[in-house]
Structure formats: C-alpha cells, structure tokens
PDB file of N, CA and C in Angstrom:
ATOM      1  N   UNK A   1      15.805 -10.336  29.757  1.00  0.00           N
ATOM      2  CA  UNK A   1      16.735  -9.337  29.244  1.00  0.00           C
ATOM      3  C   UNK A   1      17.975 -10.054  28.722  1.00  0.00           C
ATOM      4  N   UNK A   2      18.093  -9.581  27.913  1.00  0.00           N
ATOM      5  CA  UNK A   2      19.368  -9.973  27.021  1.00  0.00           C
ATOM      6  C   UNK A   2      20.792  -9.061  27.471  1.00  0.00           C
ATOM      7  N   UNK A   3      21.592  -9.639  28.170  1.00  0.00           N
ATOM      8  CA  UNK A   3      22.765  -9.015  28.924  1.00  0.00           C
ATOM      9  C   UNK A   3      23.448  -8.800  27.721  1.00  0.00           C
ATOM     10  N   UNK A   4      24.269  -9.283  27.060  1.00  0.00           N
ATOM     11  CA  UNK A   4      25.013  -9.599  26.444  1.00  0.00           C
ATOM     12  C   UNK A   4      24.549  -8.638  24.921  1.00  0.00           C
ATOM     13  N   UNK A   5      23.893  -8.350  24.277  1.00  0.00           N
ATOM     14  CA  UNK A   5      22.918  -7.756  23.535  1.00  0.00           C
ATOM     15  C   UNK A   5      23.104  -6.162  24.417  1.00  0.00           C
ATOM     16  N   UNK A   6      22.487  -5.432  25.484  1.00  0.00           N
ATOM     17  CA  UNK A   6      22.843  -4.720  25.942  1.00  0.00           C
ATOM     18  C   UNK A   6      24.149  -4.536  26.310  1.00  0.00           C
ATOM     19  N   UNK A   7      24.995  -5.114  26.744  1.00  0.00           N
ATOM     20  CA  UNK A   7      26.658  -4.538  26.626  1.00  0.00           C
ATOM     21  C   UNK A   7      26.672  -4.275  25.459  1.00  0.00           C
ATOM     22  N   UNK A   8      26.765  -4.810  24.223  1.00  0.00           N
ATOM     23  CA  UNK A   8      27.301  -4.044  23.158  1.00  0.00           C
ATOM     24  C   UNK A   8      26.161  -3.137  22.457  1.00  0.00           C
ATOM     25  N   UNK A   9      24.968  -2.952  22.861  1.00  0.00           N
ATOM     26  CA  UNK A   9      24.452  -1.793  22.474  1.00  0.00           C
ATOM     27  C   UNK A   9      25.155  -0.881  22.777  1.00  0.00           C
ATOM     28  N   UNK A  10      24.916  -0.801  24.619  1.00  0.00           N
ATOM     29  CA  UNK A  10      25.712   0.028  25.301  1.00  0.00           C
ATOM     30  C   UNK A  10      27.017   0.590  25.060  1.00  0.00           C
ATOM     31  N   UNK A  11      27.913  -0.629  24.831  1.00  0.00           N
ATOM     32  CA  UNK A  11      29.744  -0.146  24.318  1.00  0.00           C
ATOM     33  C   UNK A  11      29.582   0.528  22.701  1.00  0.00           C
ATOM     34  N   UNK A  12      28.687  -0.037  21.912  1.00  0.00           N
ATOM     35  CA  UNK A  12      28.507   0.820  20.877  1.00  0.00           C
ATOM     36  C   UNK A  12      27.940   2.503  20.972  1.00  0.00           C
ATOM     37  N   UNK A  13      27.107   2.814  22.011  1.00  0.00           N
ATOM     38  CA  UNK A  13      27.129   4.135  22.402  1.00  0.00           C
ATOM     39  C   UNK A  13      27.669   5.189  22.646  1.00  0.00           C
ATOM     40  N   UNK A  14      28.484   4.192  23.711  1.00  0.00           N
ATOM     41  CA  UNK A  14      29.733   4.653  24.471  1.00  0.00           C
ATOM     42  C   UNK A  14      30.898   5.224  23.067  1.00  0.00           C
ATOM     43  N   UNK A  15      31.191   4.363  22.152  1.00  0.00           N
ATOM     44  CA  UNK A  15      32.079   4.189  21.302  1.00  0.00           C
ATOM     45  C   UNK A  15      31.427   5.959  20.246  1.00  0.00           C
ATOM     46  N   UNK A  16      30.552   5.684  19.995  1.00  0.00           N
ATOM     47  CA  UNK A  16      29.622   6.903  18.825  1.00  0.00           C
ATOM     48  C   UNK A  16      29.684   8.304  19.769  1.00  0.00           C
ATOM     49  N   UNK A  17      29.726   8.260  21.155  1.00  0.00           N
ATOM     50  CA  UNK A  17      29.302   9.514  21.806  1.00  0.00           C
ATOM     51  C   UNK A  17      30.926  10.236  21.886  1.00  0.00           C
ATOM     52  N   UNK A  18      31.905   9.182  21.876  1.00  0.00           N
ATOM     53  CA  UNK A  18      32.887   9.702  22.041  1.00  0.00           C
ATOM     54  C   UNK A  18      33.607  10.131  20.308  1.00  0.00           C
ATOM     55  N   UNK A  19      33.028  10.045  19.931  1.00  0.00           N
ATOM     56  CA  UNK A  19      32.867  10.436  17.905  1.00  0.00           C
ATOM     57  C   UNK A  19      34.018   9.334  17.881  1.00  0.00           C
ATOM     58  N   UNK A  20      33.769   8.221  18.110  1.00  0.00           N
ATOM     59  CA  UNK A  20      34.586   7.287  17.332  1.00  0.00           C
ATOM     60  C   UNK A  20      33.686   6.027  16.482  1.00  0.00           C
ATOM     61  N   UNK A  21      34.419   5.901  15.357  1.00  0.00           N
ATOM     62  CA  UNK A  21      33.560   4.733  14.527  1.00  0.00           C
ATOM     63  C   UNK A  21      33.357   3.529  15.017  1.00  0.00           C
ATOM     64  N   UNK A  22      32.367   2.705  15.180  1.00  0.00           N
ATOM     65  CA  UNK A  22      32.071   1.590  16.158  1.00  0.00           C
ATOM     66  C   UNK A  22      32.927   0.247  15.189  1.00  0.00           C
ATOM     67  N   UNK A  23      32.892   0.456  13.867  1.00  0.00           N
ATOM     68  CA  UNK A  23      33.301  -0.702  13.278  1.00  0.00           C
ATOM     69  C   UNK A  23      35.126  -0.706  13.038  1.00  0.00           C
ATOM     70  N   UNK A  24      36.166   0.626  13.177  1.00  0.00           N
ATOM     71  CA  UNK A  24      37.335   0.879  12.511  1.00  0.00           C
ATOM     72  C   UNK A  24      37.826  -0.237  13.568  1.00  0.00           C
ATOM     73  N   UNK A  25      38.836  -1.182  13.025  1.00  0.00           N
ATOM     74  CA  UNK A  25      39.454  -1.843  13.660  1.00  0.00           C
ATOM     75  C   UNK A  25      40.580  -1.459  14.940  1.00  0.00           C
ATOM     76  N   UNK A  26      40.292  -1.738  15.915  1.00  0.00           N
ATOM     77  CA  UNK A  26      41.443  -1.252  17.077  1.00  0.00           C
ATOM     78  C   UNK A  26      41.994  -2.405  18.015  1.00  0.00           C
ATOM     79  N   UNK A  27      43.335  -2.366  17.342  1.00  0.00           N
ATOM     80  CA  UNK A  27      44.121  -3.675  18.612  1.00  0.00           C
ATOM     81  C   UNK A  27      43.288  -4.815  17.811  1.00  0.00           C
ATOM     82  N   UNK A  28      43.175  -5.214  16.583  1.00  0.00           N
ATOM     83  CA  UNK A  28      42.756  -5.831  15.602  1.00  0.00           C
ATOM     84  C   UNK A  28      40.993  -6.596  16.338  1.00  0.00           C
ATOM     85  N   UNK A  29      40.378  -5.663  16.986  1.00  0.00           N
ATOM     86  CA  UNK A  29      39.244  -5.927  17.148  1.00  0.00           C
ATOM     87  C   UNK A  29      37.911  -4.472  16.667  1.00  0.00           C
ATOM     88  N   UNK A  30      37.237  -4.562  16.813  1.00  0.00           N
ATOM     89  CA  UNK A  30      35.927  -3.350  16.501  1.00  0.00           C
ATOM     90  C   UNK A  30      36.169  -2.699  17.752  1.00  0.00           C
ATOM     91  N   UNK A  31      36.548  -1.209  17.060  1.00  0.00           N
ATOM     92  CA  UNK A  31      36.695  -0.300  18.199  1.00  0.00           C
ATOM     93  C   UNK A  31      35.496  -0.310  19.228  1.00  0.00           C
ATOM     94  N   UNK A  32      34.250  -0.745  18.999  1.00  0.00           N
ATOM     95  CA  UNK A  32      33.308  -0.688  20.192  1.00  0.00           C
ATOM     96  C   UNK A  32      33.351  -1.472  21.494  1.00  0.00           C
ATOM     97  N   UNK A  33      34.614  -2.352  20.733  1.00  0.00           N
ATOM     98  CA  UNK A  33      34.827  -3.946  21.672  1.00  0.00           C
ATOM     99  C   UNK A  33      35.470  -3.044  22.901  1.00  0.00           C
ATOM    100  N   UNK A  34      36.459  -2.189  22.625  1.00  0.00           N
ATOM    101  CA  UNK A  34      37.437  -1.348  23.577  1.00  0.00           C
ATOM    102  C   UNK A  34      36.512  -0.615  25.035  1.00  0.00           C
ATOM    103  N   UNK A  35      35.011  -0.552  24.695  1.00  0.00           N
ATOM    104  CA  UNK A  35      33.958   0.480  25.337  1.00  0.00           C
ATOM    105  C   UNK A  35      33.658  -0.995  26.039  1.00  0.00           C
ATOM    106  N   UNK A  36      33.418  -2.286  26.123  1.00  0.00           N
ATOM    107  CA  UNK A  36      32.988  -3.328  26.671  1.00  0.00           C
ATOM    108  C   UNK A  36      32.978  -3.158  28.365  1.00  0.00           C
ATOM    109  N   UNK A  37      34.334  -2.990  28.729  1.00  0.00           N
ATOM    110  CA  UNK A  37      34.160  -2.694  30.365  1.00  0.00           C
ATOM    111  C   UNK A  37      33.464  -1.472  30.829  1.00  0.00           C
ATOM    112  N   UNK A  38      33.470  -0.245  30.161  1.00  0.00           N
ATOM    113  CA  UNK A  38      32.581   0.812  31.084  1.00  0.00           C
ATOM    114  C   UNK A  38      31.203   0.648  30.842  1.00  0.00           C
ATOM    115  N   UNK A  39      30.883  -0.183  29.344  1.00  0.00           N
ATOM    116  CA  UNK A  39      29.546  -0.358  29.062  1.00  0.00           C
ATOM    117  C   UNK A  39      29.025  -1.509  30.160  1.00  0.00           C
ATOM    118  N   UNK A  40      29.927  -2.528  30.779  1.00  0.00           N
ATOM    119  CA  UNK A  40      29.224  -3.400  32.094  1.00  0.00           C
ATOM    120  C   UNK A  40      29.436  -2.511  33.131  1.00  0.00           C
ATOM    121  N   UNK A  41      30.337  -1.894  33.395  1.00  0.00           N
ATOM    122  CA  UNK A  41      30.095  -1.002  34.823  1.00  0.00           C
ATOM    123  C   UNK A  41      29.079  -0.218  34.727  1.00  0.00           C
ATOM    124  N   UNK A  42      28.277   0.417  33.791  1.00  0.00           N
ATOM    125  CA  UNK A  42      26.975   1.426  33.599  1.00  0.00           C
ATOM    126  C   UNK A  42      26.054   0.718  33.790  1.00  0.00           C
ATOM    127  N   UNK A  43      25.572  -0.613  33.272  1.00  0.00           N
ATOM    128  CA  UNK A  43      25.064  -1.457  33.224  1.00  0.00           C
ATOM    129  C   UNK A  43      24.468  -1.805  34.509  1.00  0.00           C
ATOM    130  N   UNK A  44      25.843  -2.403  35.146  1.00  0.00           N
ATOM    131  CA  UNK A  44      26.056  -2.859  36.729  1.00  0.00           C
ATOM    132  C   UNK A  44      25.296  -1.712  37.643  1.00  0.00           C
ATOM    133  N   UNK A  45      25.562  -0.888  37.265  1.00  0.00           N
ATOM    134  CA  UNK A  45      25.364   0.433  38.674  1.00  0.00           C
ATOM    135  C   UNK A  45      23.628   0.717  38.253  1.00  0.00           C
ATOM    136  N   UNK A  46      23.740   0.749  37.224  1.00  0.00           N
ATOM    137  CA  UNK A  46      22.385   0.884  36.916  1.00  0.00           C
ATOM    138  C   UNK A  46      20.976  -0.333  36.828  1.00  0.00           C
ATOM    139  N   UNK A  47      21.068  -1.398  36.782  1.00  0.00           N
ATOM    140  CA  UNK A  47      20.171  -2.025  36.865  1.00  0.00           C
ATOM    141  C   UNK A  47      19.597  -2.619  37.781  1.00  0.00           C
ATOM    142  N   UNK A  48      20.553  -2.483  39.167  1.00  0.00           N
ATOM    143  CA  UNK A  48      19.295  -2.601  40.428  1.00  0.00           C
ATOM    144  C   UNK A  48      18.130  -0.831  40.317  1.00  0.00           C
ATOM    145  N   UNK A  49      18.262  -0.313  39.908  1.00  0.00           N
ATOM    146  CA  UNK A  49      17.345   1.188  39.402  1.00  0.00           C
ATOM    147  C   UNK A  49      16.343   0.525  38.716  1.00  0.00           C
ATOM    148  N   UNK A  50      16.325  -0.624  37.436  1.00  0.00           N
ATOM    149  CA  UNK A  50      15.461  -0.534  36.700  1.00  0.00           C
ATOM    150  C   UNK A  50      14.593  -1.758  36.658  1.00  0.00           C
ATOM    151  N   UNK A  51      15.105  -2.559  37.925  1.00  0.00           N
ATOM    152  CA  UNK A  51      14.171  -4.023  38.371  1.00  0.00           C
ATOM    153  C   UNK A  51      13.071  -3.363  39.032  1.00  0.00           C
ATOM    154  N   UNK A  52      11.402  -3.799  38.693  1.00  0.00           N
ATOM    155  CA  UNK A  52      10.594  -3.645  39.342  1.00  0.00           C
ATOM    156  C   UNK A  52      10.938  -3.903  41.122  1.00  0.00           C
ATOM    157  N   UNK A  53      10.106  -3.296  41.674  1.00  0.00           N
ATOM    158  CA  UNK A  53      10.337  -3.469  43.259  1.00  0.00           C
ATOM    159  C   UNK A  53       9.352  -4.521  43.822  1.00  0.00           C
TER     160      UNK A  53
END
C-alpha cells in the first residue's frame, strides 16, 4: 500500500466533499494540502479495520 498516495487521495476527498476546489491555492499551497492531517487521522483509525486478520 502506498501511504502517501492514499493521504492525498484521501485529503483530496476531504477537500471536494467540503465543495472546495482541490487545486485553488491556499496559504500559497493546493487547498487539498490543508485536508492532509484529518486525511492521516481517518486513515490511522481506520486501517487496523482493513488489515487481513
């Protein structure tokens, strides 16, 4: 699994669900960059759920 690849899927989600544009610049970075920490805390909480047992 590609961690890193999934955070910013994820923060890009995060970023679209909340109707904001993933690419408009914010704090001179890609507003999706801003979604980065809740997209690892979802991540985090969720992937002992999706490791085989």
């Amino acid at each position: 699994m590609d961690m890193e690849k999934a955070i910013e899927a994820a923060a890009r989600a995060l970023c679209r669900a909340e109707g904001n544009p993933e690419n408009t610049k914010f704090e001179g970075r890609p507003m999706w960059q801003s979604y980065v920490p809740a997209a690892k805390a979802a991540i985090e909480a969720a992937l002992p759920h999706l490791r085989a047992d």
